[in-house]
Protein backbone atom coordinates (compact mmCIF):
# COMPACT_ATOMS: atom_id res chain seq x y z
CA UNK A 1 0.00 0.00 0.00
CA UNK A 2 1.38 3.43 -1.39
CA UNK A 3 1.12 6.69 0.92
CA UNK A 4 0.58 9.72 -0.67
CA UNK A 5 2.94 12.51 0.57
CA UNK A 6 1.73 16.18 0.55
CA UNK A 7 2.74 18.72 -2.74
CA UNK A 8 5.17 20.68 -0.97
CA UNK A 9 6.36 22.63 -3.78
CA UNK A 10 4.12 26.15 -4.27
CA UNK A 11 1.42 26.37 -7.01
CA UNK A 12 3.48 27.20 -10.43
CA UNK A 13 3.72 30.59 -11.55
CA UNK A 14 4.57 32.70 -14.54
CA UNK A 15 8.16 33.35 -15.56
CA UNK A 16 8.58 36.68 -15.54
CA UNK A 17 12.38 37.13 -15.23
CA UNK A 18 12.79 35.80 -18.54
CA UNK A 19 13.55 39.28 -20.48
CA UNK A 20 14.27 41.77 -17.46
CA UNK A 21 17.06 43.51 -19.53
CA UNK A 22 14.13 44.33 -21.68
CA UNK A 23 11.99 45.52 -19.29
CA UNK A 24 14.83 47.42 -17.45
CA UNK A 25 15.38 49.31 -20.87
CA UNK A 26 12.18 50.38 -21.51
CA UNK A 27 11.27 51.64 -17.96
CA UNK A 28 14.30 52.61 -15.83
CA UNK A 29 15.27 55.84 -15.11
CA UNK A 30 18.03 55.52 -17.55
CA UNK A 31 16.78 57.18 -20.53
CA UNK A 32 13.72 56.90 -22.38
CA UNK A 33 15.86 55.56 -26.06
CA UNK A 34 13.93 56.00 -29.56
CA UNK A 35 13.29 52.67 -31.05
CA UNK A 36 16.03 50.54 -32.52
CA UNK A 37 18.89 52.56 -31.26
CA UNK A 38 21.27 49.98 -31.49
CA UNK A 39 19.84 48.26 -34.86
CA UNK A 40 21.29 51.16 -36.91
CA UNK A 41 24.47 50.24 -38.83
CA UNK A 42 26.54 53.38 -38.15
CA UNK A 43 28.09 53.83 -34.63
CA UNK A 44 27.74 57.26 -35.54
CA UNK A 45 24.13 56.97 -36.08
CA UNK A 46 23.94 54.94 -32.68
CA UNK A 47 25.91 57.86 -30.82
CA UNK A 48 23.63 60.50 -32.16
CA UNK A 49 20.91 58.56 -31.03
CA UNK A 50 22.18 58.21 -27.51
CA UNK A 51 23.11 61.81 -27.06
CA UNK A 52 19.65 62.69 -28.56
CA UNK A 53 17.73 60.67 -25.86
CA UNK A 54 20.26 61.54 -23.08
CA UNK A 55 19.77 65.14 -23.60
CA UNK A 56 15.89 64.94 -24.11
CA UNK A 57 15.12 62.77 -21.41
CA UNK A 58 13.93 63.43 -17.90
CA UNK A 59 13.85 60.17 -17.04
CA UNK A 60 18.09 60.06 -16.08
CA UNK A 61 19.44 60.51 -12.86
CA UNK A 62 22.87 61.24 -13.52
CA UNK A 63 24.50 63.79 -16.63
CA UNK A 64 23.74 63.34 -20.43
CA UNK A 65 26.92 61.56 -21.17
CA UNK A 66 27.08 59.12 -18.55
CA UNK A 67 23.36 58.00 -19.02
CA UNK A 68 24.13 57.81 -22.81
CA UNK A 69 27.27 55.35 -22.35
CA UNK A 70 25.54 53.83 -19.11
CA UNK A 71 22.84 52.52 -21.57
CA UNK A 72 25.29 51.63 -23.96
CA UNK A 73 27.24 49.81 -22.20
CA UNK A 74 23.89 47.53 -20.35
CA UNK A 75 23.28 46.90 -23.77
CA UNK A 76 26.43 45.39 -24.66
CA UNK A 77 27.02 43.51 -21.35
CA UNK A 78 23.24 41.97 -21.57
CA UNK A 79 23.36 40.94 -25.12
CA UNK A 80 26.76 38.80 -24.41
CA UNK A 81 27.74 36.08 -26.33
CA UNK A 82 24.37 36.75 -28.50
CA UNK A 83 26.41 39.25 -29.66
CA UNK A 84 27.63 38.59 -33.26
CA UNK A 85 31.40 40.27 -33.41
CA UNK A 86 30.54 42.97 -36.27
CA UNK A 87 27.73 43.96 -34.31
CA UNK A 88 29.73 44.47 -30.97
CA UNK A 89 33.05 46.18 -32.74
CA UNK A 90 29.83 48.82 -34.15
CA UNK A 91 28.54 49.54 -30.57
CA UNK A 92 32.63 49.38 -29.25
CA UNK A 93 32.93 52.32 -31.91
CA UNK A 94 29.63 54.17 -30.75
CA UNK A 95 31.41 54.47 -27.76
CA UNK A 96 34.54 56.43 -28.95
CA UNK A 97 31.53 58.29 -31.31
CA UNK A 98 29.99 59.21 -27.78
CA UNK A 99 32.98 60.02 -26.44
CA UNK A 100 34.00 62.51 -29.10
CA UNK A 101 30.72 63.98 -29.72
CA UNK A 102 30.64 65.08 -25.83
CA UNK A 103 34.20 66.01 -25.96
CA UNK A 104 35.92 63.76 -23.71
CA UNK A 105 38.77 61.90 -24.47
């Protein structure tokens, strides 16, 4: 004769930590980005975009330039080895774009 034990494990619930990088992009206090920032093919394009945002937004906490390479750099860090190599040397060069577009060296 079989005894049945008691479930101890909790009621299943919803995955929602699956995408948090997502949802930490579009509502932190970051910067409120335009869409596809970092889809554009010019690291140029990219910085502009960033600086664009960074100075628009009210959302940041800290100056335009470190918000703009802040965000940047989360993006780079989350996507990790998802990251093809041509599309990480593009946002490695939006960086020095940033960088000389705000003047700093």
């Amino acid at each position: 004769m079989s005894v049945r034990r008691k479930q101890s494990r909790s009621p299943r619930r919803k995955r929602t930590g699956r995408r948090w990088s997502q949802r930490v992009t579009e509502t932190s206090n970051a910067l409120a980005l335009e869409h596809h920032v970092f889809a554009q093919r010019s690291p140029r394009k990219i910085a502009l975009s960033l600086k664009r945002s960074a100075e628009r937004s009210r959302r940041r906490k800290a100056g335009p330039f470190q918000s703009a390479m802040s965000m940047l750099n989360f993006y780079i860090n989350r996507a990790g080895r998802n990251l093809s190599t041509a599309k990480k040397a593009r946002l490695e060069k939006a960086k020095g774009e940033l960088r000389d577009l705000y003047g700093r060296g």
